[in-house]
PDB file of N, CA and C in Angstrom:
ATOM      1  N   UNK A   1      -7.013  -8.352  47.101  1.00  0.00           N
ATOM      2  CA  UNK A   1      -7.772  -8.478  45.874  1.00  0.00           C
ATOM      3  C   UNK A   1      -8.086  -7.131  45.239  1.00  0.00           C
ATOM      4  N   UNK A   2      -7.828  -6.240  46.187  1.00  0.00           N
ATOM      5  CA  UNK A   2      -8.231  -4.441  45.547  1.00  0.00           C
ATOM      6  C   UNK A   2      -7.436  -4.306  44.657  1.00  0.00           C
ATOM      7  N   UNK A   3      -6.517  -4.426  45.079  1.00  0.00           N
ATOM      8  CA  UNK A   3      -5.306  -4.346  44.590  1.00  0.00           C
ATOM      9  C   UNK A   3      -5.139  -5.067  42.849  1.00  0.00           C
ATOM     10  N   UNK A   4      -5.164  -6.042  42.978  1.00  0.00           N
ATOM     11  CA  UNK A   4      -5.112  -6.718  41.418  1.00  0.00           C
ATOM     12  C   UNK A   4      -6.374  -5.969  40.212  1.00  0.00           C
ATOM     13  N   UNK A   5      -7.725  -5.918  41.122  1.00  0.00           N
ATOM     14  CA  UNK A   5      -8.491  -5.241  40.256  1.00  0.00           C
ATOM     15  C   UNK A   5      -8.059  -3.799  39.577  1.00  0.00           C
ATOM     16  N   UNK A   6      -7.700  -2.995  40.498  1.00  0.00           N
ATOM     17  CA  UNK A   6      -6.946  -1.674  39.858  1.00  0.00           C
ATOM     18  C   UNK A   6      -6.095  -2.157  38.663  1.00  0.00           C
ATOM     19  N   UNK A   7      -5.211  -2.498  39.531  1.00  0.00           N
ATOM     20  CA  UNK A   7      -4.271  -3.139  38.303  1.00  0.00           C
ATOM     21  C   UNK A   7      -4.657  -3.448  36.945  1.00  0.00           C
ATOM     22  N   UNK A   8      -5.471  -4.139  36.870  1.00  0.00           N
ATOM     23  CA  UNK A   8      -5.982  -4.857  35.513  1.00  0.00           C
ATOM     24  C   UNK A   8      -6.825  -3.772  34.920  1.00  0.00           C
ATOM     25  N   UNK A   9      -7.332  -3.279  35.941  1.00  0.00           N
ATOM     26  CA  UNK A   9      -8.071  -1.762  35.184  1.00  0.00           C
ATOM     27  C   UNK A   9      -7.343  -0.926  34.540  1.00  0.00           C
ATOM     28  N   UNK A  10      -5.685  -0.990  35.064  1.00  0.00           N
ATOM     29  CA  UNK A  10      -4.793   0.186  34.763  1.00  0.00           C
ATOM     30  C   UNK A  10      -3.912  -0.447  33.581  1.00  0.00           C
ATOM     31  N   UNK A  11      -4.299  -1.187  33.565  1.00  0.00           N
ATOM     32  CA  UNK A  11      -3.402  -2.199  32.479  1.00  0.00           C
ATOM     33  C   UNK A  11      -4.500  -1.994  31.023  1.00  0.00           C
ATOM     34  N   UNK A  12      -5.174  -2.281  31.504  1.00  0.00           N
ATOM     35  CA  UNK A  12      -6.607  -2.405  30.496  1.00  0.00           C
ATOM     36  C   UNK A  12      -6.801  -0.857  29.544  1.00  0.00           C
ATOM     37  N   UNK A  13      -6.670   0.247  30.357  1.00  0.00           N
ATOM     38  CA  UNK A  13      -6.436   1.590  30.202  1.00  0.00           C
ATOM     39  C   UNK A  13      -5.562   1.761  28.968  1.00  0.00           C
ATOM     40  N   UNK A  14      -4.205   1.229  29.837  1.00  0.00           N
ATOM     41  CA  UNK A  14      -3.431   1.866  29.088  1.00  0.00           C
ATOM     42  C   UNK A  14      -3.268   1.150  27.134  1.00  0.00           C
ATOM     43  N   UNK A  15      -3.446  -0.281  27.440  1.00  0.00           N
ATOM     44  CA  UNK A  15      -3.858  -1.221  26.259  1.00  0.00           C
ATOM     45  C   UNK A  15      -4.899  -0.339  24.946  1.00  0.00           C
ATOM     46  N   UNK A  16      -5.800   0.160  25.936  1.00  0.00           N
ATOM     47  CA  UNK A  16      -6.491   0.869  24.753  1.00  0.00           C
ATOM     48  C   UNK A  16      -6.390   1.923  24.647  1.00  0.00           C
ATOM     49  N   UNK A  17      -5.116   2.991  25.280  1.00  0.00           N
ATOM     50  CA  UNK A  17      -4.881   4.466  25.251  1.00  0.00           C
ATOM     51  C   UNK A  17      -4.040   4.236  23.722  1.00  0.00           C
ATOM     52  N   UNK A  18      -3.393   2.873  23.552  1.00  0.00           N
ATOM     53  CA  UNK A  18      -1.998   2.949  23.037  1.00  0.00           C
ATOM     54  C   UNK A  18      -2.946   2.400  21.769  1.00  0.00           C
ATOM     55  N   UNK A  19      -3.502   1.356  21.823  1.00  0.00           N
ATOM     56  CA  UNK A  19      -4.068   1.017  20.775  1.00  0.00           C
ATOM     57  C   UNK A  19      -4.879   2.375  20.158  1.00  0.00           C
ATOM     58  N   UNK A  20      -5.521   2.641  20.653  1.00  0.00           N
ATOM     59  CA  UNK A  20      -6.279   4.427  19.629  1.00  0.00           C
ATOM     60  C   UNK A  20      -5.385   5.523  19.014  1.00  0.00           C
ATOM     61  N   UNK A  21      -3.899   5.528  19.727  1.00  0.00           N
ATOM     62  CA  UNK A  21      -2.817   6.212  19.431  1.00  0.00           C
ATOM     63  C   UNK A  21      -2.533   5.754  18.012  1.00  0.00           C
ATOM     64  N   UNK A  22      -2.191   4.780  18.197  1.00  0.00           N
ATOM     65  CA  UNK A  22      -1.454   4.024  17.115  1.00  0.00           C
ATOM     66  C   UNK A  22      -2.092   4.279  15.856  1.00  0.00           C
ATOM     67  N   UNK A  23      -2.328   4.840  15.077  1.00  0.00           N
ATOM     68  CA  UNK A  23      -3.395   4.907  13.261  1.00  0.00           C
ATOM     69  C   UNK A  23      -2.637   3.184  12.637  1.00  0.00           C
ATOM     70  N   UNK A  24      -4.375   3.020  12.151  1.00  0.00           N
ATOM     71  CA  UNK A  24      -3.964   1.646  11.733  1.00  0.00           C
ATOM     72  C   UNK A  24      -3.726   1.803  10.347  1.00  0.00           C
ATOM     73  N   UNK A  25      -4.312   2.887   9.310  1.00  0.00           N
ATOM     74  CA  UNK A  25      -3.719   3.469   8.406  1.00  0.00           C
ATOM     75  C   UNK A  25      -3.066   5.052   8.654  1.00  0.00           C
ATOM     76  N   UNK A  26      -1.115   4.148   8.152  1.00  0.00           N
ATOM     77  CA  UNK A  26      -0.435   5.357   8.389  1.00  0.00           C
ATOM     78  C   UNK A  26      -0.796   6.413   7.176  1.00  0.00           C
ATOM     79  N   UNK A  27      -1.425   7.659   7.296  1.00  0.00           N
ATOM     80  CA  UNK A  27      -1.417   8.620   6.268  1.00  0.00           C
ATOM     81  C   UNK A  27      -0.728   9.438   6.053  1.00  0.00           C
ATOM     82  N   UNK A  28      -0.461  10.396   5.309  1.00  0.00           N
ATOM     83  CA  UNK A  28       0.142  11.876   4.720  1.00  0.00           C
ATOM     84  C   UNK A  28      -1.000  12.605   4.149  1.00  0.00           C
ATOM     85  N   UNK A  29      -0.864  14.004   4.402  1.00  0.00           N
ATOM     86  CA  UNK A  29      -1.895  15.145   3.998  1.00  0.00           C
ATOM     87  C   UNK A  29      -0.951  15.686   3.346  1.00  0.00           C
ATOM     88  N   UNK A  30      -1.493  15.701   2.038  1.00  0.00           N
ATOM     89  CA  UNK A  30      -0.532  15.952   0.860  1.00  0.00           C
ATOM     90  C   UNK A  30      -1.426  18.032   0.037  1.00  0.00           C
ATOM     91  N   UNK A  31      -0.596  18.586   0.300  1.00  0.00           N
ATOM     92  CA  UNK A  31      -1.361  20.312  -0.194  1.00  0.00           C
ATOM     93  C   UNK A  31      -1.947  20.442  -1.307  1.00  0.00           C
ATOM     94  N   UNK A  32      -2.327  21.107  -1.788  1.00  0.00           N
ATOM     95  CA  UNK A  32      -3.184  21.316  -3.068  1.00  0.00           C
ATOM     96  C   UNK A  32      -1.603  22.204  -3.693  1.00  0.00           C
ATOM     97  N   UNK A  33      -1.571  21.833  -4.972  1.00  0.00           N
ATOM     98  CA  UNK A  33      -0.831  22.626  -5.970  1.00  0.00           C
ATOM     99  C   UNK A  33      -1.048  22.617  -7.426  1.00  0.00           C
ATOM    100  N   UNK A  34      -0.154  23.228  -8.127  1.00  0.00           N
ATOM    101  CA  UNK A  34      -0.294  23.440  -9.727  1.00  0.00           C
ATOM    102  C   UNK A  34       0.448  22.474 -10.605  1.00  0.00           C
ATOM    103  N   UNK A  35      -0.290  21.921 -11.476  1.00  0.00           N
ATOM    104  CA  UNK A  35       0.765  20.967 -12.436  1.00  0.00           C
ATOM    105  C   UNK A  35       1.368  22.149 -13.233  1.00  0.00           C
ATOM    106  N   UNK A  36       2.312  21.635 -13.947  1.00  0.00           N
ATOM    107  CA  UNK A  36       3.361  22.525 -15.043  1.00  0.00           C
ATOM    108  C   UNK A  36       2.280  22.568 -16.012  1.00  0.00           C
ATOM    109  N   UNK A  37       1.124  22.040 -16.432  1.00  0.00           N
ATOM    110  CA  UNK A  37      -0.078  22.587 -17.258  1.00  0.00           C
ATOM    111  C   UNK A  37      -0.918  23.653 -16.675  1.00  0.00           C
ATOM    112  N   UNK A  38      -0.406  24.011 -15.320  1.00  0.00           N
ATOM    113  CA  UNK A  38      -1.776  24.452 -15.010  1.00  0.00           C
ATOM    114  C   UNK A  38      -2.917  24.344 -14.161  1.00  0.00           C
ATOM    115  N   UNK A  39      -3.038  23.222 -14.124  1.00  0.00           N
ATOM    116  CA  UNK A  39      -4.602  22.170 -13.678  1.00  0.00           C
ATOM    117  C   UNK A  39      -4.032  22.167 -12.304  1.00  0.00           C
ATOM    118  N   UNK A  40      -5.275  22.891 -11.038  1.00  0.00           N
ATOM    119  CA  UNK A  40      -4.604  22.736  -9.874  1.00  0.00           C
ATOM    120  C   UNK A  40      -4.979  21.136  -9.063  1.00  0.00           C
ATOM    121  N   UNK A  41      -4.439  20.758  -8.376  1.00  0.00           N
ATOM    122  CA  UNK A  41      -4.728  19.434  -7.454  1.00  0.00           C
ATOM    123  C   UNK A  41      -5.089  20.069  -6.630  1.00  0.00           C
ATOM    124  N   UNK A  42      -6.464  19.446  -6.035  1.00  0.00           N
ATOM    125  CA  UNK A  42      -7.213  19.550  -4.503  1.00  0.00           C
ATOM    126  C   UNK A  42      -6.023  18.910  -3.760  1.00  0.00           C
ATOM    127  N   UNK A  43      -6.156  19.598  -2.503  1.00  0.00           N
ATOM    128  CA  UNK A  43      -5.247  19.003  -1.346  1.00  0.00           C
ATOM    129  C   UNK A  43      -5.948  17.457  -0.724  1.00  0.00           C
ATOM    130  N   UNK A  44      -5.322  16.328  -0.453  1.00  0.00           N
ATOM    131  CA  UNK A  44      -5.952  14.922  -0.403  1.00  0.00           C
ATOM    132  C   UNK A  44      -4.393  14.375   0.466  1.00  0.00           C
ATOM    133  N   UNK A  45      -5.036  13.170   0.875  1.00  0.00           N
ATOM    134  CA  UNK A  45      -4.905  12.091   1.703  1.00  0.00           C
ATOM    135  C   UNK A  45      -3.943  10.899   0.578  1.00  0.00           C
ATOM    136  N   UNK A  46      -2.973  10.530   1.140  1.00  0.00           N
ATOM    137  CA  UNK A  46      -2.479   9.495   0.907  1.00  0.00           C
ATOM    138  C   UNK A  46      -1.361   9.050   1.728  1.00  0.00           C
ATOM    139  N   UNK A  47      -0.999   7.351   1.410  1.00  0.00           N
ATOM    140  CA  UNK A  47      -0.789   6.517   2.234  1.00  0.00           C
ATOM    141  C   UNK A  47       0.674   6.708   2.700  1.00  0.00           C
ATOM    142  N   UNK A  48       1.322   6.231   3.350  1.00  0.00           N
ATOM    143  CA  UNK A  48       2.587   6.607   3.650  1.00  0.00           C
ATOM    144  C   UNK A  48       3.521   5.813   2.446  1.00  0.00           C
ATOM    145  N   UNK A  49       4.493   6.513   2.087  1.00  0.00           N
ATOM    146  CA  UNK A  49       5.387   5.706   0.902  1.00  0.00           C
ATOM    147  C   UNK A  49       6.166   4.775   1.465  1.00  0.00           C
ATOM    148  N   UNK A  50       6.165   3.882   2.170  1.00  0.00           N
ATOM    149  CA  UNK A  50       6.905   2.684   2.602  1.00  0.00           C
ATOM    150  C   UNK A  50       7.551   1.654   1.610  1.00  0.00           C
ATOM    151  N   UNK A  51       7.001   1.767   0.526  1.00  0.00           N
ATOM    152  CA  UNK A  51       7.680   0.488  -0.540  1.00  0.00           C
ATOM    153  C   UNK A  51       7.118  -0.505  -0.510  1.00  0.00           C
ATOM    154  N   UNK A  52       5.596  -0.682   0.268  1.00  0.00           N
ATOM    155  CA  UNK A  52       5.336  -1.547   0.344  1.00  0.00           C
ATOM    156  C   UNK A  52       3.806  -1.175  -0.728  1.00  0.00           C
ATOM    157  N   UNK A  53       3.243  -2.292  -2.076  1.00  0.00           N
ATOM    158  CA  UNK A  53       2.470  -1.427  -2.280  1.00  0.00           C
ATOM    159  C   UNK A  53       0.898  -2.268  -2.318  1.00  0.00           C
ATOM    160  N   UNK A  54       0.964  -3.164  -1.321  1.00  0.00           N
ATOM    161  CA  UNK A  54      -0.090  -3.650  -0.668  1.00  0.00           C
ATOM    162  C   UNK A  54      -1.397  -3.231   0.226  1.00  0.00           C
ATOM    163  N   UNK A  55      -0.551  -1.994   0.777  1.00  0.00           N
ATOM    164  CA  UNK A  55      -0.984  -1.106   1.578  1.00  0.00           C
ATOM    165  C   UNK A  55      -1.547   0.371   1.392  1.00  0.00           C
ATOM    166  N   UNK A  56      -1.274   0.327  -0.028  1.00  0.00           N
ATOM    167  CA  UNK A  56      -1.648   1.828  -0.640  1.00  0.00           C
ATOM    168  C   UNK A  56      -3.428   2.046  -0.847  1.00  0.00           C
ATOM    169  N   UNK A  57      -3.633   3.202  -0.523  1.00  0.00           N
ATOM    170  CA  UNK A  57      -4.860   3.051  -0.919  1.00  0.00           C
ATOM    171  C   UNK A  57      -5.521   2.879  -2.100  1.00  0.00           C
ATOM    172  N   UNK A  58      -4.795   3.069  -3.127  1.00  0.00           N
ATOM    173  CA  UNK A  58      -4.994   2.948  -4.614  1.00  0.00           C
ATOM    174  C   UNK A  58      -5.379   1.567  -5.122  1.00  0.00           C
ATOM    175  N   UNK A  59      -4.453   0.599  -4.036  1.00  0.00           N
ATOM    176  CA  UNK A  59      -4.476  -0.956  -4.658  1.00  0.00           C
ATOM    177  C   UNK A  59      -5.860  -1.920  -4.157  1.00  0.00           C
ATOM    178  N   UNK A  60      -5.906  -2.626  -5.604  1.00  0.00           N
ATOM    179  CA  UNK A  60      -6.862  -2.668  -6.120  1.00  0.00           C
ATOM    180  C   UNK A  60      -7.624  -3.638  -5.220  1.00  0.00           C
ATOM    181  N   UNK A  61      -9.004  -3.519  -4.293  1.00  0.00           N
ATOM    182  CA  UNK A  61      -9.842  -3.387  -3.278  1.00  0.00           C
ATOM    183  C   UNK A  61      -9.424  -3.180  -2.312  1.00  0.00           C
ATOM    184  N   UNK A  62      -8.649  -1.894  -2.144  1.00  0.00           N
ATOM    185  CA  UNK A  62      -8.380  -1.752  -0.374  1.00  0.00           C
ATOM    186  C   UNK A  62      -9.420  -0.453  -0.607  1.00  0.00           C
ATOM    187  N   UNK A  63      -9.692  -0.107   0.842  1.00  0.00           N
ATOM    188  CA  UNK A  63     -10.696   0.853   0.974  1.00  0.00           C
ATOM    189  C   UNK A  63      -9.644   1.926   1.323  1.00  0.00           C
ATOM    190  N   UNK A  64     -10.190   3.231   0.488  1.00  0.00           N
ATOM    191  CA  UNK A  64      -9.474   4.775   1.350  1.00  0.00           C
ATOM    192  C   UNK A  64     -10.410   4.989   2.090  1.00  0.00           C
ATOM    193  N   UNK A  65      -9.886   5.147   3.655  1.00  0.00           N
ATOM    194  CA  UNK A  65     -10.814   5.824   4.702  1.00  0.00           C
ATOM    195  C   UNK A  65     -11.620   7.214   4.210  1.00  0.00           C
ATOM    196  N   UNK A  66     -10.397   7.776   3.880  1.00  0.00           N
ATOM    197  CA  UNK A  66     -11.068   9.311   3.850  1.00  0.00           C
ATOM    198  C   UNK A  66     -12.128   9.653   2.607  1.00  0.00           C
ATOM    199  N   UNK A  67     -12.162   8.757   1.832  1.00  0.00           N
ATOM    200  CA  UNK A  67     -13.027   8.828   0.699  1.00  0.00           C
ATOM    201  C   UNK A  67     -14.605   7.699   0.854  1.00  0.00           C
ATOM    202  N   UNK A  68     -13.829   6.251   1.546  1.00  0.00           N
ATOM    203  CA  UNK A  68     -14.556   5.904   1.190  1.00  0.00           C
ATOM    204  C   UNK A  68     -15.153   4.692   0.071  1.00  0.00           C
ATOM    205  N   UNK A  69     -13.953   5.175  -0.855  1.00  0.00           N
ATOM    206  CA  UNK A  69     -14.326   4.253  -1.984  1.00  0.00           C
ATOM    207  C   UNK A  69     -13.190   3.107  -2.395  1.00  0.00           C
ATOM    208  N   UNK A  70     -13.459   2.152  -2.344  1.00  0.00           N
ATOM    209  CA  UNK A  70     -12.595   0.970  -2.937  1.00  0.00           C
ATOM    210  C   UNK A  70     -11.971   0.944  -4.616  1.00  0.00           C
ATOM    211  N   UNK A  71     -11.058   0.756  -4.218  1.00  0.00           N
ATOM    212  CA  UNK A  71      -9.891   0.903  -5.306  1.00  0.00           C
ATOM    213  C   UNK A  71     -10.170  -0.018  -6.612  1.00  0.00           C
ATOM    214  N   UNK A  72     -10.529   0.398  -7.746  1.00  0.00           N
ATOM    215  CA  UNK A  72     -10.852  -0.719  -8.956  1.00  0.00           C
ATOM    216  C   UNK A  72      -9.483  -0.937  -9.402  1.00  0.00           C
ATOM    217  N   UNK A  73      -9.315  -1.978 -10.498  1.00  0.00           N
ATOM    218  CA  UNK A  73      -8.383  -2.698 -11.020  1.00  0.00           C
ATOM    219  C   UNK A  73      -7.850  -3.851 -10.725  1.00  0.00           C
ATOM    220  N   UNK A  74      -7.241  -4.262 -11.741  1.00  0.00           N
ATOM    221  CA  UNK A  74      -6.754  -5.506 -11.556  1.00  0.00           C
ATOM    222  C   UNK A  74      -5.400  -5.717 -10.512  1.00  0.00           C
ATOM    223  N   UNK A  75      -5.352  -6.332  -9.621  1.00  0.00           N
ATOM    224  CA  UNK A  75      -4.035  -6.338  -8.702  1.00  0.00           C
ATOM    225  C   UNK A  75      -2.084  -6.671  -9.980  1.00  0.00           C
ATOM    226  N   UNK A  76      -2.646  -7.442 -10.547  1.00  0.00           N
ATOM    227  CA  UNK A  76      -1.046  -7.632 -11.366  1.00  0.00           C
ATOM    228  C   UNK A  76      -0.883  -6.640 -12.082  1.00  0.00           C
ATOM    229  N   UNK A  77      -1.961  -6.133 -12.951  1.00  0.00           N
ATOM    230  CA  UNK A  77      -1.401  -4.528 -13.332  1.00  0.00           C
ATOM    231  C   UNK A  77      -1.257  -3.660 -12.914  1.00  0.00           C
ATOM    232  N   UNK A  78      -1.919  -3.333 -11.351  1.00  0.00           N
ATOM    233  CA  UNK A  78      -1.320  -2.431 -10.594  1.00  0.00           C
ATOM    234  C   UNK A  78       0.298  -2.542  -9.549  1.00  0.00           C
ATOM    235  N   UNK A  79       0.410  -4.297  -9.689  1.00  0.00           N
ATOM    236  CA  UNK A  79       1.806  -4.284  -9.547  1.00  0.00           C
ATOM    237  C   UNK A  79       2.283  -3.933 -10.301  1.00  0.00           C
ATOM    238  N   UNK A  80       2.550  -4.277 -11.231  1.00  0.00           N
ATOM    239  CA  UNK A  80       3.558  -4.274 -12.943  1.00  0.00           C
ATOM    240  C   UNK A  80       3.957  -2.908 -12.925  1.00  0.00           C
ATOM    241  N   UNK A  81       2.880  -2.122 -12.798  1.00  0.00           N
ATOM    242  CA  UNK A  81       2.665  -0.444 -12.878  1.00  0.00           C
ATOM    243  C   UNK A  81       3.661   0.180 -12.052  1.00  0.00           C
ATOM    244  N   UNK A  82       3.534  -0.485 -10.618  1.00  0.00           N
ATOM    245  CA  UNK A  82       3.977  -0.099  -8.999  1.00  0.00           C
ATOM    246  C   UNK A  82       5.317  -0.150  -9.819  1.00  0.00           C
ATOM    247  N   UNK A  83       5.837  -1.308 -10.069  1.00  0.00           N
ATOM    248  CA  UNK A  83       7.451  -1.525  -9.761  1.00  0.00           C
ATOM    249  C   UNK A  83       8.115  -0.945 -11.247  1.00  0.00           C
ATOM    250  N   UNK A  84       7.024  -0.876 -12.301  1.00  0.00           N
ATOM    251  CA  UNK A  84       7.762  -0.124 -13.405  1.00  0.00           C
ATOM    252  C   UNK A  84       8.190   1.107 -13.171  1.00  0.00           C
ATOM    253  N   UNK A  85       7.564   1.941 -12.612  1.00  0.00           N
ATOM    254  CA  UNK A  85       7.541   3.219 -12.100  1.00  0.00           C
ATOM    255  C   UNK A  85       8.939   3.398 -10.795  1.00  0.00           C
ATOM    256  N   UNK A  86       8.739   2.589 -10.261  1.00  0.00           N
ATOM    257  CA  UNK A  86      10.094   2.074  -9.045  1.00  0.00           C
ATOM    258  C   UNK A  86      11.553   2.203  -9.649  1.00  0.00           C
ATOM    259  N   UNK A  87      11.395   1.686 -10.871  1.00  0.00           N
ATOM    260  CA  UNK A  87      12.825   1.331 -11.724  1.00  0.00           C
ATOM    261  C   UNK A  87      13.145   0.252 -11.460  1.00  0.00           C
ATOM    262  N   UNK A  88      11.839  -0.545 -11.282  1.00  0.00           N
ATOM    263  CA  UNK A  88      12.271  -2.142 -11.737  1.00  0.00           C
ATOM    264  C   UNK A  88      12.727  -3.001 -10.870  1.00  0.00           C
ATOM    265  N   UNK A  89      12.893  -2.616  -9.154  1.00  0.00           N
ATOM    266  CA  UNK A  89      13.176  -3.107  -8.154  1.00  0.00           C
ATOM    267  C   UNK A  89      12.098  -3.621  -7.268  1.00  0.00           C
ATOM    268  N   UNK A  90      11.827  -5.155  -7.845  1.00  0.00           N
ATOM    269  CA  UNK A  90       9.982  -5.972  -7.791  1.00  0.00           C
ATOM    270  C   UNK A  90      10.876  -6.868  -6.554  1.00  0.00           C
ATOM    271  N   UNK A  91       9.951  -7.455  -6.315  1.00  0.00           N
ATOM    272  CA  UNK A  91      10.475  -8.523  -5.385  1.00  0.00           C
ATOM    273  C   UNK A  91      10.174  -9.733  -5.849  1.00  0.00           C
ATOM    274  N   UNK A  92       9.627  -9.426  -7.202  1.00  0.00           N
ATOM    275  CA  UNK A  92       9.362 -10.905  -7.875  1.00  0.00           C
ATOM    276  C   UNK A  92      10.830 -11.276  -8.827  1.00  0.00           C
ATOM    277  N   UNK A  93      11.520 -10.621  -8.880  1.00  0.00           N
ATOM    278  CA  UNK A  93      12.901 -11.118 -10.128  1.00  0.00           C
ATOM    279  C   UNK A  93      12.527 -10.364 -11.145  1.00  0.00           C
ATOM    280  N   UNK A  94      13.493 -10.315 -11.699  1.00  0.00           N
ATOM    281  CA  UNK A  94      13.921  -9.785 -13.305  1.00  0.00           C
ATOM    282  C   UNK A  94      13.098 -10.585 -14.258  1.00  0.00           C
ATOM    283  N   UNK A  95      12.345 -11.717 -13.757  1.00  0.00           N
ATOM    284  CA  UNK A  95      11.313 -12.376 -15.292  1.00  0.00           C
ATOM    285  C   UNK A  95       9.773 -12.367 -14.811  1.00  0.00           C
ATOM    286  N   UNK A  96      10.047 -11.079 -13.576  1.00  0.00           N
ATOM    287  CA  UNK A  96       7.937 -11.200 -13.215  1.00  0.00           C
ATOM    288  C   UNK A  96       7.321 -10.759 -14.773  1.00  0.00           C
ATOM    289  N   UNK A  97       6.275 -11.617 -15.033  1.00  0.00           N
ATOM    290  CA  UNK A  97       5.586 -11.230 -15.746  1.00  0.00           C
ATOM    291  C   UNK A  97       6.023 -11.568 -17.174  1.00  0.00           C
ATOM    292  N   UNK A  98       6.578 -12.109 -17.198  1.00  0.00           N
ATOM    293  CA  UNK A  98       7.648 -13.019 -18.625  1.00  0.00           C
ATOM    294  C   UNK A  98       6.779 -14.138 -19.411  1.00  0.00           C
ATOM    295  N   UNK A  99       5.742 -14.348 -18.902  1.00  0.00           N
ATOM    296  CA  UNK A  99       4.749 -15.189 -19.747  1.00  0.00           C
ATOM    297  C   UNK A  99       4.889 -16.500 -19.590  1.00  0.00           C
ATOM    298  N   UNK A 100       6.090 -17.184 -19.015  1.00  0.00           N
ATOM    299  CA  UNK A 100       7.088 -18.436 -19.112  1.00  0.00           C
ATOM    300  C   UNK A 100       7.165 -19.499 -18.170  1.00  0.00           C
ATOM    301  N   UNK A 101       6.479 -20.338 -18.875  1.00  0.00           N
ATOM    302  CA  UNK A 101       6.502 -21.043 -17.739  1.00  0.00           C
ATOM    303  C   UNK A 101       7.285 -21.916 -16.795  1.00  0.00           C
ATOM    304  N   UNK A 102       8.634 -22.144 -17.945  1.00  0.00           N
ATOM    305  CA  UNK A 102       9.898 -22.776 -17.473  1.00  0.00           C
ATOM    306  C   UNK A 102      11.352 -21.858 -17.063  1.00  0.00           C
ATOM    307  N   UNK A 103      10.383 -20.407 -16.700  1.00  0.00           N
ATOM    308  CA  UNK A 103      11.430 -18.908 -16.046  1.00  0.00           C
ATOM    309  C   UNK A 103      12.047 -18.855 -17.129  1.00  0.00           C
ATOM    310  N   UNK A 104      12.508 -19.265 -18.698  1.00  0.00           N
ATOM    311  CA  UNK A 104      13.182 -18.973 -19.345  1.00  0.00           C
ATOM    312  C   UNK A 104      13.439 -17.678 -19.870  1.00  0.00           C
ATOM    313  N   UNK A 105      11.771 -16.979 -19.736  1.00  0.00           N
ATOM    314  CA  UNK A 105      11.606 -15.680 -20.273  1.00  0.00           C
ATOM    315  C   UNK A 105      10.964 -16.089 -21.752  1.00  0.00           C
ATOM    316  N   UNK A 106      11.059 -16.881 -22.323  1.00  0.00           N
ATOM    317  CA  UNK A 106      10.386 -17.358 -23.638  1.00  0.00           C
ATOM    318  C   UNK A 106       9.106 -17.688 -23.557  1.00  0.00           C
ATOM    319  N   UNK A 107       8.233 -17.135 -24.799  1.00  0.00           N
ATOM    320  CA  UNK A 107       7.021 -17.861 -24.181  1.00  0.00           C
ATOM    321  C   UNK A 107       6.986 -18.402 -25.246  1.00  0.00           C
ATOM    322  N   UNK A 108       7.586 -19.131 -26.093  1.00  0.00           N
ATOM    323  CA  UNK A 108       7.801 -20.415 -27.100  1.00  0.00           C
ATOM    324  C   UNK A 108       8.283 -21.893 -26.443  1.00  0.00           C
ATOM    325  N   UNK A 109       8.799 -21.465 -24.925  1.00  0.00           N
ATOM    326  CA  UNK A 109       8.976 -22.920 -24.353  1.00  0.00           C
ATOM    327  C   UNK A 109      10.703 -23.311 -24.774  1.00  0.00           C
ATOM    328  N   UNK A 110      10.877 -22.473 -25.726  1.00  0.00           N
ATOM    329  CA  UNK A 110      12.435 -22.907 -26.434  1.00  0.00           C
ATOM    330  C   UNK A 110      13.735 -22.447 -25.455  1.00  0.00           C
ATOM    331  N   UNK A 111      13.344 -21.444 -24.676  1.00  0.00           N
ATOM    332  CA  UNK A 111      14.542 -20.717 -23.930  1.00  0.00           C
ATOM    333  C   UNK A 111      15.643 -20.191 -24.066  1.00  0.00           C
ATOM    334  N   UNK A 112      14.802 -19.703 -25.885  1.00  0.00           N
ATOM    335  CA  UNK A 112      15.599 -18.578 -26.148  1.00  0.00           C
ATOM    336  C   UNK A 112      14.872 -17.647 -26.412  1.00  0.00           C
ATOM    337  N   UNK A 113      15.575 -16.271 -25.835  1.00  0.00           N
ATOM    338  CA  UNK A 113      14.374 -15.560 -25.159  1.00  0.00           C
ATOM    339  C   UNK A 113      13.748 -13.877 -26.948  1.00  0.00           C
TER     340      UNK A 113
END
């Protein structure tokens, strides 16, 4: 029975060595620099660029750890924004946001667009 208790102790250990390892938000420490105006950027925290943009700290009520403060805006315009900026590669199709309710892309209902 000594025996199993270690065990489970050593098991237990390692469960939460790996779990504290692990960051549950992946970040980047991004440097302070100069825009082409001029205006310098403080050096700051942001999220890892994965493509995924659910996970960003920007989007709208996720919390940034390092700040603190929850993200305002509306979630569909900060998609719209996300994937315009992307070049248009959404995972919603070529008619996200088309107004339409029969996918035509029309918002006269006629389906011609």
């Amino acid at each position: 029975m000594l025996n199993t208790k270690w065990l489970g102790k050593i098991v237990l250990a390692a469960a939460i060595t790996l779990t504290a390892s692990s960051p549950s938000w992946a970040a980047q420490s991004v440097q302070g620099y100069y825009r082409s105006d001029g205006t310098y950027v403080q050096p700051y925290w942001r999220s890892d660029p994965d493509g995924n943009p659910f996970n960003n700290f920007t989007y709208p009520g996720n919390l940034n750890p390092y700040t603190g403060q929850v993200a305002p805006g509306n979630p569909d315009t900060y998609l719209r924004n996300y994937y315009d900026r992307e070049g248009g590669s959404s995972g919603y199709g070529s008619d996200y946001g088309a107004g339409s309710e029969d996918g035509s892309g029309s918002d006269d209902g006629s389906g011609d667009e």
